[in-house]
Protein backbone atom coordinates (compact mmCIF):
# COMPACT_ATOMS: atom_id res chain seq x y z
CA UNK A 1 96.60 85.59 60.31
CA UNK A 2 97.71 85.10 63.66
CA UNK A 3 96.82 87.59 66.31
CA UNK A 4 99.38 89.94 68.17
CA UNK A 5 101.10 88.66 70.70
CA UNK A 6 100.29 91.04 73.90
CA UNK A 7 102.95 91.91 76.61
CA UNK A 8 101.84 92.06 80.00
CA UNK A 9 103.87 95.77 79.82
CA UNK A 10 105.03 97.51 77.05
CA UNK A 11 106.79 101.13 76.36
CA UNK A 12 104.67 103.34 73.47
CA UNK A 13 107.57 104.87 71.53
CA UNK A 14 106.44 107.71 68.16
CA UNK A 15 108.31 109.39 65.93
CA UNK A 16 108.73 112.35 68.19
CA UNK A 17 110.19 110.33 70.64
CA UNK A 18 112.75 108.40 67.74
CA UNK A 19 113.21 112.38 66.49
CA UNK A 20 114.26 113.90 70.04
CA UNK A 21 116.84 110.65 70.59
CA UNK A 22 118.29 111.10 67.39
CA UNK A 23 119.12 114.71 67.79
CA UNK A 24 120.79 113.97 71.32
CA UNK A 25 123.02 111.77 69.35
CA UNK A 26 124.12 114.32 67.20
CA UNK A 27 125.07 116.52 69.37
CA UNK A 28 128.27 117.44 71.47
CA UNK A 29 127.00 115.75 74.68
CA UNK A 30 125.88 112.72 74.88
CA UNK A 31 126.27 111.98 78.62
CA UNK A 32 126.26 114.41 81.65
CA UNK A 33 124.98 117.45 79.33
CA UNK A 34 122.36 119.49 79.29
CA UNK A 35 119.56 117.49 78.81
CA UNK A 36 120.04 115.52 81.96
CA UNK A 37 119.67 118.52 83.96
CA UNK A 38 116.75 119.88 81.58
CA UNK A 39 115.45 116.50 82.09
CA UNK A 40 115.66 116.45 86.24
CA UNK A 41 113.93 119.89 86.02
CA UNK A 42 110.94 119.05 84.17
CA UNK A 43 110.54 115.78 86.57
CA UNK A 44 110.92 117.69 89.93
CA UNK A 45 108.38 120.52 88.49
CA UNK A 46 105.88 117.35 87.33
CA UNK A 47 106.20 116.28 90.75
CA UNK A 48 106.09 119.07 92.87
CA UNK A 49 109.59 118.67 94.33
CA UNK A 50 112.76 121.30 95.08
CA UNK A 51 115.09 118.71 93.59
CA UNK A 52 115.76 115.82 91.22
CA UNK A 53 118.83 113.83 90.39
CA UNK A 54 118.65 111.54 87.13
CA UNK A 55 120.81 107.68 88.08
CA UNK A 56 121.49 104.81 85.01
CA UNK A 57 118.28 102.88 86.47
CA UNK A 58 115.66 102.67 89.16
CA UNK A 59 117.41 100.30 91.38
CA UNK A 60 120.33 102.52 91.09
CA UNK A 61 118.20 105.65 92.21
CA UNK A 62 117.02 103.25 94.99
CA UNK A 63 120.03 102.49 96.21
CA UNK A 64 121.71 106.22 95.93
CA UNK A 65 118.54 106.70 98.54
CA UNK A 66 120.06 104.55 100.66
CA UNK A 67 123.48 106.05 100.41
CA UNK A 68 122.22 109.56 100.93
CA UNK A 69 120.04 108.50 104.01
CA UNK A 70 123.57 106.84 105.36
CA UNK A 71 122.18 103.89 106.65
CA UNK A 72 124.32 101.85 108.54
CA UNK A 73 124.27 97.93 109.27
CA UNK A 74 122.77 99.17 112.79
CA UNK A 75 119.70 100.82 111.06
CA UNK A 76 116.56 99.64 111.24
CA UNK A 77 114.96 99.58 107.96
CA UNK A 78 111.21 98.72 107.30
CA UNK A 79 109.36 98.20 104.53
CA UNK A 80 107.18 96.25 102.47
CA UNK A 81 107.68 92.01 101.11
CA UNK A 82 105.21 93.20 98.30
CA UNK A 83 107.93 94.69 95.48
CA UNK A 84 110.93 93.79 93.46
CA UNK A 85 114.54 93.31 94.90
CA UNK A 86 115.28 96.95 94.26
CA UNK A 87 114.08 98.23 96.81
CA UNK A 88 116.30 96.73 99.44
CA UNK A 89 119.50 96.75 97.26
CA UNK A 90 121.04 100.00 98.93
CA UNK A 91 119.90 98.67 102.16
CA UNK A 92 121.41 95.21 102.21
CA UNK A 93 125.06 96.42 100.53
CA UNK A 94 125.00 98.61 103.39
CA UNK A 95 124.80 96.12 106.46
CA UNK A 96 121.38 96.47 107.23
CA UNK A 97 119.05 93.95 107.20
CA UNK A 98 115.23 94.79 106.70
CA UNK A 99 112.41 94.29 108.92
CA UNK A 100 109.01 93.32 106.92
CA UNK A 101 105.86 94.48 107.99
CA UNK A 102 102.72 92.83 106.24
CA UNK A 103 100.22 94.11 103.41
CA UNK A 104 96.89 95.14 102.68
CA UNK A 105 95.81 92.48 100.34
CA UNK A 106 93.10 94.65 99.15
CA UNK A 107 95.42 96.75 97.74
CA UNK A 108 99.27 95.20 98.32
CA UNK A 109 99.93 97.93 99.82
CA UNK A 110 102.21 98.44 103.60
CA UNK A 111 99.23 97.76 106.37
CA UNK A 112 99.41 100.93 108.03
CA UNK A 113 97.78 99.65 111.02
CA UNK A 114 100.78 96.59 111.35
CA UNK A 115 103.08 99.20 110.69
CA UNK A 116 102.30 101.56 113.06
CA UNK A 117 102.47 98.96 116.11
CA UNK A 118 106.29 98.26 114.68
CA UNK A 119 107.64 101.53 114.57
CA UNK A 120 109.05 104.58 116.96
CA UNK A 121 110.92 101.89 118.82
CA UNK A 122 113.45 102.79 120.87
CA UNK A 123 117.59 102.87 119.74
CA UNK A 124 120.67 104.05 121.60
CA UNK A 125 122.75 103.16 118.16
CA UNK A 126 121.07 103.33 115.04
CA UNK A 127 118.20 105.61 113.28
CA UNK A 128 114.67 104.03 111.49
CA UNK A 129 114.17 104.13 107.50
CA UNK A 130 110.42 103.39 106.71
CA UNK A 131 110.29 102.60 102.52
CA UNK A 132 106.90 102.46 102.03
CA UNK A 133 106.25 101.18 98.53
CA UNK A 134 103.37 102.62 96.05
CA UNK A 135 102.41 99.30 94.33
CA UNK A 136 100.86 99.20 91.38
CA UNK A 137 100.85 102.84 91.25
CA UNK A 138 98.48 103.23 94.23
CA UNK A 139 99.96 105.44 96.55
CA UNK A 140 100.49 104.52 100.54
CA UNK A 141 98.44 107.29 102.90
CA UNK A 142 101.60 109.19 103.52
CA UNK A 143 100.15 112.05 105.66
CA UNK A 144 98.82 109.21 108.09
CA UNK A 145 102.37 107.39 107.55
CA UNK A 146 104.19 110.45 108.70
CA UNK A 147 101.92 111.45 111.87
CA UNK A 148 102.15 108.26 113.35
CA UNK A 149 106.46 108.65 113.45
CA UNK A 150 107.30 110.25 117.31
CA UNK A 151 111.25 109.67 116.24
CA UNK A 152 112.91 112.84 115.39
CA UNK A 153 115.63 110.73 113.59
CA UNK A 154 113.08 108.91 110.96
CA UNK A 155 114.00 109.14 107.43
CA UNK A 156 110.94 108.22 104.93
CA UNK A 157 111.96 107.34 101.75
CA UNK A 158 109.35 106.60 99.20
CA UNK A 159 109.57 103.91 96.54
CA UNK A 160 107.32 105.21 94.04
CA UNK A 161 108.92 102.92 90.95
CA UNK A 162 105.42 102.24 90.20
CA UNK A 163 103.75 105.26 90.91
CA UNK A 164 104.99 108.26 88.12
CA UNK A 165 101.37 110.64 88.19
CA UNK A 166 100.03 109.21 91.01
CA UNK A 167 98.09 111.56 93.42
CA UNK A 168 98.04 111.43 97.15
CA UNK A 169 94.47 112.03 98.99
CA UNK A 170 94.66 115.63 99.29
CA UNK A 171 95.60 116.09 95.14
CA UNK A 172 99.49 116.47 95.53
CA UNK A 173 101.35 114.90 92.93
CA UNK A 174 103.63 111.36 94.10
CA UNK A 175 106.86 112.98 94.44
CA UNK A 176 106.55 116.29 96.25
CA UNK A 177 108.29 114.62 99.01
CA UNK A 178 105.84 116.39 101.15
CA UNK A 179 105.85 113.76 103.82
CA UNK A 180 109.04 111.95 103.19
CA UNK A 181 112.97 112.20 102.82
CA UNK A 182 112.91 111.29 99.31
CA UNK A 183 110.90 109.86 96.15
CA UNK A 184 112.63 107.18 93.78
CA UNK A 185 110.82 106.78 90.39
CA UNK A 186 112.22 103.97 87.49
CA UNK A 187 111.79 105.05 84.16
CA UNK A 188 112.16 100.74 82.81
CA UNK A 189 109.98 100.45 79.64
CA UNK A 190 107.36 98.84 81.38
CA UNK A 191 106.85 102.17 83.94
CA UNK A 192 104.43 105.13 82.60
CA UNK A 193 107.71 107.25 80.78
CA UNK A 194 110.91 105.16 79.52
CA UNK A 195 113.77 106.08 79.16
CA UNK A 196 115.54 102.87 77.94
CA UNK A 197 116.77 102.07 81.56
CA UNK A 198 116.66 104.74 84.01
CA UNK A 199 115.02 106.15 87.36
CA UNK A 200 115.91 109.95 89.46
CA UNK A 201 115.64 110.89 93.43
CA UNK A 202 113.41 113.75 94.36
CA UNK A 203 114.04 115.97 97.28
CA UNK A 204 113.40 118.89 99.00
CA UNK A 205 116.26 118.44 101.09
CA UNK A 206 119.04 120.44 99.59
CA UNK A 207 122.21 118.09 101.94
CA UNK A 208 120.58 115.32 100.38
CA UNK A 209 120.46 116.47 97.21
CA UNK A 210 124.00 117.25 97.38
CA UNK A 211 124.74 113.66 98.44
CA UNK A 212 122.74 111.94 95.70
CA UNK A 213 124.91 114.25 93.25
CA UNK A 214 128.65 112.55 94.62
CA UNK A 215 127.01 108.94 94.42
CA UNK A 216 126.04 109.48 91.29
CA UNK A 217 129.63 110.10 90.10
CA UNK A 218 132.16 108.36 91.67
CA UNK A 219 131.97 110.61 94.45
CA UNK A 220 133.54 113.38 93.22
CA UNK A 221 133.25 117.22 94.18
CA UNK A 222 135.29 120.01 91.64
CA UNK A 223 136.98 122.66 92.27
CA UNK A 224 136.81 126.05 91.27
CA UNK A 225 140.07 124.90 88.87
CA UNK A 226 139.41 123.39 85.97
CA UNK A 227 140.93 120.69 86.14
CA UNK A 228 141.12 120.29 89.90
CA UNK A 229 138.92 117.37 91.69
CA UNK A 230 138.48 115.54 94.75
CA UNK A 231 137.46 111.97 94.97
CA UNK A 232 135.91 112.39 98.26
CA UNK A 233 133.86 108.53 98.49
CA UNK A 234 134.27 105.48 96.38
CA UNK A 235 130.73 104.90 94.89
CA UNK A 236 130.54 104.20 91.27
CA UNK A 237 129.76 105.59 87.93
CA UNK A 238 126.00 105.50 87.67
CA UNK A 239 125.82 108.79 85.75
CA UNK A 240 122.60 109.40 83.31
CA UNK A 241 122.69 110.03 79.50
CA UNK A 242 121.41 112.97 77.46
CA UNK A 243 120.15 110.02 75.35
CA UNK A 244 117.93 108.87 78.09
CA UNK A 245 117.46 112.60 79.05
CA UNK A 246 116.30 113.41 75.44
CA UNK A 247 113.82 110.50 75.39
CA UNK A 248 112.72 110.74 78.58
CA UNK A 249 111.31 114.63 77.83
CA UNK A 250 109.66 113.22 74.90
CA UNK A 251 107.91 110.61 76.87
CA UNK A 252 106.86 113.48 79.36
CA UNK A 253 105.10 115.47 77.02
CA UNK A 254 102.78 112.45 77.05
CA UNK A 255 102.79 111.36 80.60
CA UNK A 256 98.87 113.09 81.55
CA UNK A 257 97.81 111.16 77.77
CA UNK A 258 99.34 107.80 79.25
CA UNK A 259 97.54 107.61 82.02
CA UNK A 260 94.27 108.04 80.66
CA UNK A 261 94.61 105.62 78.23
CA UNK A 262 95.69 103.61 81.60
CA UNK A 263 92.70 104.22 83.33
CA UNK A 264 90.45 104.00 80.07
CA UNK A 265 91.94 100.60 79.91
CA UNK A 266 91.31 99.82 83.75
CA UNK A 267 87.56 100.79 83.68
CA UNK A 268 86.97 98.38 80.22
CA UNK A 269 88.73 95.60 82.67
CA UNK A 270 86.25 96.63 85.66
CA UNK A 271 83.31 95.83 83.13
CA UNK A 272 84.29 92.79 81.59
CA UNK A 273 85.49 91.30 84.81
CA UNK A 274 82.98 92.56 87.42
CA UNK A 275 80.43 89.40 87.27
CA UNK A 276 83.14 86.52 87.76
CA UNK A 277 82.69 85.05 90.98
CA UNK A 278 86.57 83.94 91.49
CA UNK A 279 88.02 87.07 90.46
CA UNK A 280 88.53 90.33 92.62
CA UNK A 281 90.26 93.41 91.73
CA UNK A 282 91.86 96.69 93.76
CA UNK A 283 88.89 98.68 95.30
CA UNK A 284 87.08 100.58 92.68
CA UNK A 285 88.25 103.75 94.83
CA UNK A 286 91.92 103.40 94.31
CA UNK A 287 91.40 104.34 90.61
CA UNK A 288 91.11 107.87 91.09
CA UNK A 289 94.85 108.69 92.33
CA UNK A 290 96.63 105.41 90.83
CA UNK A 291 97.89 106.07 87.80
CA UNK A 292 98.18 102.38 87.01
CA UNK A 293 101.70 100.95 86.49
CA UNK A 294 100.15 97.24 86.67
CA UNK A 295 96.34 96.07 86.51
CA UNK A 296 96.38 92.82 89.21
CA UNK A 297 93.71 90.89 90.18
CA UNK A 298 93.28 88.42 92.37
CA UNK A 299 92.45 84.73 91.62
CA UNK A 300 90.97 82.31 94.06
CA UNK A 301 92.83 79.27 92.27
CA UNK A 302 92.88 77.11 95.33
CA UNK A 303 88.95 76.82 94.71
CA UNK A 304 89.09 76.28 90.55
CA UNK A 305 90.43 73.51 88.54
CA UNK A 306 93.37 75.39 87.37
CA UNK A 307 96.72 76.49 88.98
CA UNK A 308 97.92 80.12 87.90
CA UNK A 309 100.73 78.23 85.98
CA UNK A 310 98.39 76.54 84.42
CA UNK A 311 96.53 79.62 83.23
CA UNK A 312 99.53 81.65 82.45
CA UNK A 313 100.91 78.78 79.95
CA UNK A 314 97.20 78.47 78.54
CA UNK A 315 97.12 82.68 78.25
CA UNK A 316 100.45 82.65 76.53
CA UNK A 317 99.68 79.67 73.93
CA UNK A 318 96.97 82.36 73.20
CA UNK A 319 98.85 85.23 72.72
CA UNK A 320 98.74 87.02 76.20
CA UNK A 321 101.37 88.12 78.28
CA UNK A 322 101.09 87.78 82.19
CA UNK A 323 103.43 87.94 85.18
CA UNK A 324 103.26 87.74 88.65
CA UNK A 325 104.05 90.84 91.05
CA UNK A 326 105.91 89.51 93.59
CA UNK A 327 107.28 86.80 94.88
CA UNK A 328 107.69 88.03 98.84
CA UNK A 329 111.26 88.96 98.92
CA UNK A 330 111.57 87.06 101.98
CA UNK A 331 111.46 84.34 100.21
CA UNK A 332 114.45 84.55 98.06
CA UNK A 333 117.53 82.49 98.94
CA UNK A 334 119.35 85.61 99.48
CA UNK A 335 117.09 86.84 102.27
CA UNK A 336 117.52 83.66 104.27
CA UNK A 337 116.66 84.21 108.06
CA UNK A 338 115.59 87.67 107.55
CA UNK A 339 111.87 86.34 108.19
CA UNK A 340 113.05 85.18 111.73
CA UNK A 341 109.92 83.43 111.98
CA UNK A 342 107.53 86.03 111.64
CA UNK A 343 104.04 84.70 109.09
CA UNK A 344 102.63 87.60 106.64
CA UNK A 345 99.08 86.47 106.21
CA UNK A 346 98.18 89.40 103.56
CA UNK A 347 101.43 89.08 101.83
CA UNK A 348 100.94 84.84 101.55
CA UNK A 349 97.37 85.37 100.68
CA UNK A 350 98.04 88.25 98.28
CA UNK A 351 100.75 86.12 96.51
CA UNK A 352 99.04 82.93 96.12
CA UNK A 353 95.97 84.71 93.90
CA UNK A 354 98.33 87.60 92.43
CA UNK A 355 98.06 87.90 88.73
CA UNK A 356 99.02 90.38 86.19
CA UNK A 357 96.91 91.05 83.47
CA UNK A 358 98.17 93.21 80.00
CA UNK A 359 98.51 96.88 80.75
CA UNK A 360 100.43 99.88 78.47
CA UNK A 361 99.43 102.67 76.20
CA UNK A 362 99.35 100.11 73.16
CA UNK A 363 96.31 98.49 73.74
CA UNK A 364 92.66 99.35 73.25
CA UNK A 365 89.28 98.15 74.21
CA UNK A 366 89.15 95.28 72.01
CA UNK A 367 92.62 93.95 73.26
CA UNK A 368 90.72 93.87 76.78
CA UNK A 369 88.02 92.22 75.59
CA UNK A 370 90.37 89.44 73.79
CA UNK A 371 92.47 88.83 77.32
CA UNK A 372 88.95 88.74 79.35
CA UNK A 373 86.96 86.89 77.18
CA UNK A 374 89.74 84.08 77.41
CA UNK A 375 90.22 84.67 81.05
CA UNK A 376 86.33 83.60 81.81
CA UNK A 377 87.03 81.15 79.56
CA UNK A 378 89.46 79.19 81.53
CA UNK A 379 88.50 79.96 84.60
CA UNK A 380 85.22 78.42 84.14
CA UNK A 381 84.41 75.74 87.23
């Protein structure tokens, strides 16, 4: 009997969850009703924050970011190569192009240090947007982030995609918005809670909030009437279900049992892993406040006799899953120019040993064992 195959990310859905979703569907509302807002409740308390506004996906949320920071094609917006296209969706429909500032490999995380000597430039037109991005789930030292800005007209928006019950340094919850604009969390089936498709805004910024709300619904503001409404900005219909509401408070209920199966699963890797010599994972001290979207370690294939296409195909004939998080975005045809000849040492070196390893709330010990006992296997010299 053949063995399971084993996703590199997969949602854990019970009965509960198949119960709660069914129920939604029987009910009067299936879209803009109660749920939703019980739903954005229960997130912004999880996380700490005033306010939280549910959107059709993450790289929706990301983008109604954008539109509530207003940035304009004079902006200058900086963030991270390390993540998916998401995060610069809003940014590029809106004129702006973004500046990249390198990682950390050790953690593919924004350098601070690079990004400090590339911001608090002076403008006489537009303002500065700093996304940092939480990769992997490990969160960016936001308190240091935010006392190195001197520009009264930084925004901070955090994309935290990854990140769902992450902690920051000092024990507050990813989210709280304590040292940023706004949070942007995805609720995809590979993230820590699904809800199908899915991802919210938190705030503590009530002008924002109120801005998030009109791009969520075709800009739109009501009247005390009834019937009576304004359509006050053309933005789109990216409204939220009480189907994904009703799942996504199921998944909740779980979210503090998810991540310790997460980092039960991370410390089995640590073991089986630690003693092979081309192999390096995230500092051992990042798994305290990640709460592990992705497990990624780094593979000095430029030294074996294997390419990492030629281990993912032998992985997959085996029944493993892997993927590769990211290709730099500057390196998509779309982005053409925008690396104006700049290099990204961390980023290239990060990329070129980058790999993915099987990660979700469906596996156990002996599933690590399987995918590590292969890995040494093909990896031997």
């Amino acid at each position: 009997m053949s063995k399971k195959f084993l996703h590199y990310a997969n949602q854990s859905i019970n009965a509960d969850d198949i119960k709660a979703v069914g129920k939604a569907l029987k009910s009067d509302s299936i879209t803009r009703g109660p749920l939703v807002q019980e739903f954005e409740k229960a997130i912004a308390e999880f996380s700490g924050a005033n306010y939280a506004v549910a959107f059709n996906s993450g790289t929706t949320a990301l983008d109604a970011a954008s539109y509530a920071a207003e940035i304009q094609p004079y902006d200058r917006v900086i963030t991270t190569p390390n993540s998916f296209v998401g995060t610069i969706t809003g940014v590029i429909k809106r004129g702006a192009t973004p500046t990249f500032i390198d990682i950390d490999p050790k953690t593919g995380n924004i350098d601070l240090e690079k990004l400090a000597l590339n911001i608090n430039q002076p403008s006489s037109r537009g303002k500065e947007v700093i996304m940092p991005v939480h990769y992997a789930g490990i969160p960016v030292d936001m308190e240091r982030l935010n006392k190195m800005i001197c520009r009264m007209d930084t925004v901070i928006i955090e994309d935290a995609a990854h990140a769902l019950g992450s902690i920051y340094s000092k024990g507050k919850p990813v989210g709280c918005c304590e040292w940023s604009d706004m949070t942007v969390f995805s609720f995809h089936p590979a993230k820590h809670v699904t809800t199908g498709e899915g991802g919210c805004v938190l705030t503590n910024d009530e002008s924002l909030y109120k801005r998030l709300l009109l791009y969520r619904n075709n800009g739109i503001i009501r009247s005390e009437d009834a019937w009576m409404y304004q359509v006050t900005d053309i933005t789109g219909n990216y409204n939220f279900t009480d189907i994904q509401a009703a799942l996504g408070l199921s998944q909740l209920k779980r979210v503090k049992d998810f991540i310790k199966i997460r980092k039960k699963l991370v410390k089995k890797y640590r073991k089986e892993l630690q003693d092979v010599p081309s192999l390096e994972m995230f500092p051992e001290e990042c798994d305290e406040k990640t709460s592990y979207h992705i497990f990624v370690v780094k593979i000095d294939f430029e030294n074996l006799n294997i390419t990492r296409q030629e281990l993912m195909q032998k992985l997959h004939e085996e029944g493993i899953g892997t993927q590769v998080h990211y290709i730099p975005l500057y390196q998509h045809p779309f982005m053409d120019g925008a690396k104006l000849g700049q290099y990204f040492p961390g980023m290239e070196e990060f990329y070129a040993k980058a790999l993915t390893l099987p990660l979700h709330c469906n596996m156990d010990d002996k599933d690590v064992v399987r995918v590590c006992g292969l890995l040494k296997t093909f990896l031997k010299p």
